[in-house]
Protein backbone atom coordinates (compact mmCIF):
# COMPACT_ATOMS: atom_id res chain seq x y z
CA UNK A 1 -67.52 -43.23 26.23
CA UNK A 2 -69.77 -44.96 27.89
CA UNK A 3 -73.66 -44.97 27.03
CA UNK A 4 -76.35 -44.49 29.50
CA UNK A 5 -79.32 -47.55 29.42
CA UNK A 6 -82.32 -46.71 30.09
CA UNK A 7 -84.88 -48.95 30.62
CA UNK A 8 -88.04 -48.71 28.65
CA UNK A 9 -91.32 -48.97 30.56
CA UNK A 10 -95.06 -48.73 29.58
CA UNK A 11 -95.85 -45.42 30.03
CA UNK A 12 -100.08 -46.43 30.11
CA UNK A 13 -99.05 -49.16 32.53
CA UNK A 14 -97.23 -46.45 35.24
CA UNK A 15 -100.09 -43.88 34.90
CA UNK A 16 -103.78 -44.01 34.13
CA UNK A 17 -105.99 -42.14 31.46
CA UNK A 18 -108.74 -40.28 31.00
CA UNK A 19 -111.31 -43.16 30.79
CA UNK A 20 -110.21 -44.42 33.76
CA UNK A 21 -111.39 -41.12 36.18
CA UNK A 22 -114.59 -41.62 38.03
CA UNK A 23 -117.48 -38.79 37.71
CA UNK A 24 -116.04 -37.23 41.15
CA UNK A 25 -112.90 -36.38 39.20
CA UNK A 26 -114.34 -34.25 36.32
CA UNK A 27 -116.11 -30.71 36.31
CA UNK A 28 -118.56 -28.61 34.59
CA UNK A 29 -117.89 -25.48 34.06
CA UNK A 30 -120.44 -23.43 31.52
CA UNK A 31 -121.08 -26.36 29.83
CA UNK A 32 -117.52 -27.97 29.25
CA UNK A 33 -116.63 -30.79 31.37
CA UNK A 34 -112.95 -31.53 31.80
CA UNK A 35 -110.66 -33.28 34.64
CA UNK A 36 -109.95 -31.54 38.06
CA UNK A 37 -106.80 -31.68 38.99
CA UNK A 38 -105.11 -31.25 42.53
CA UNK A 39 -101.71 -31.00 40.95
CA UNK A 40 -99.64 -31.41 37.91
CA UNK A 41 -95.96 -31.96 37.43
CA UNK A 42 -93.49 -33.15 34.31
CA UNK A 43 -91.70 -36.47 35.49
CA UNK A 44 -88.54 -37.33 34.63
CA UNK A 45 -89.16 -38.50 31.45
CA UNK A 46 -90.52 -34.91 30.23
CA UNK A 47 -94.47 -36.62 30.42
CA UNK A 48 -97.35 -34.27 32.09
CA UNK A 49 -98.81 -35.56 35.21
CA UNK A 50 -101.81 -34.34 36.79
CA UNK A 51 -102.75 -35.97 39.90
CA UNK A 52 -106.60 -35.94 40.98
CA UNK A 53 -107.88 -35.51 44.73
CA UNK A 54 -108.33 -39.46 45.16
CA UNK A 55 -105.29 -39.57 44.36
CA UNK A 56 -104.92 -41.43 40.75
CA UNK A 57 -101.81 -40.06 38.35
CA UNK A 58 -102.95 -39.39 34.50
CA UNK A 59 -100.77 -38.72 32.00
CA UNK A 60 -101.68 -35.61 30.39
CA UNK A 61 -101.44 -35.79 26.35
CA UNK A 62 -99.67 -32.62 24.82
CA UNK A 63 -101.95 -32.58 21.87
């Protein structure tokens, strides 16, 4: 049987993190700021995405 390859990629070099959102990108609500997300998906390789209004893909961590 033959095995699949995959081919390993840096996951921090496809999608961005937290520290690299701008101000517009984050909200307050009651005194806890988090990230404002337009969307979020799982990719292919069972990661969280959550993609901001400007556009910008962030992995989200599941811890």
């Amino acid at each position: 049987m033959k095995e699949n390859n995959i081919v390993p990629f840096d996951i921090k070099k496809k999608y961005k993190g937290y520290d690299d959102l701008s101000k517009e990108d984050f909200c307050e609500v009651g005194g806890i700021v988090a990230p404002l997300f337009d969307s979020i998906y799982i990719d292919k390789y069972n990661n969280t995405i959550g993609k901001t209004k400007s556009g910008i893909e962030v992995l989200i961590s599941k811890k």
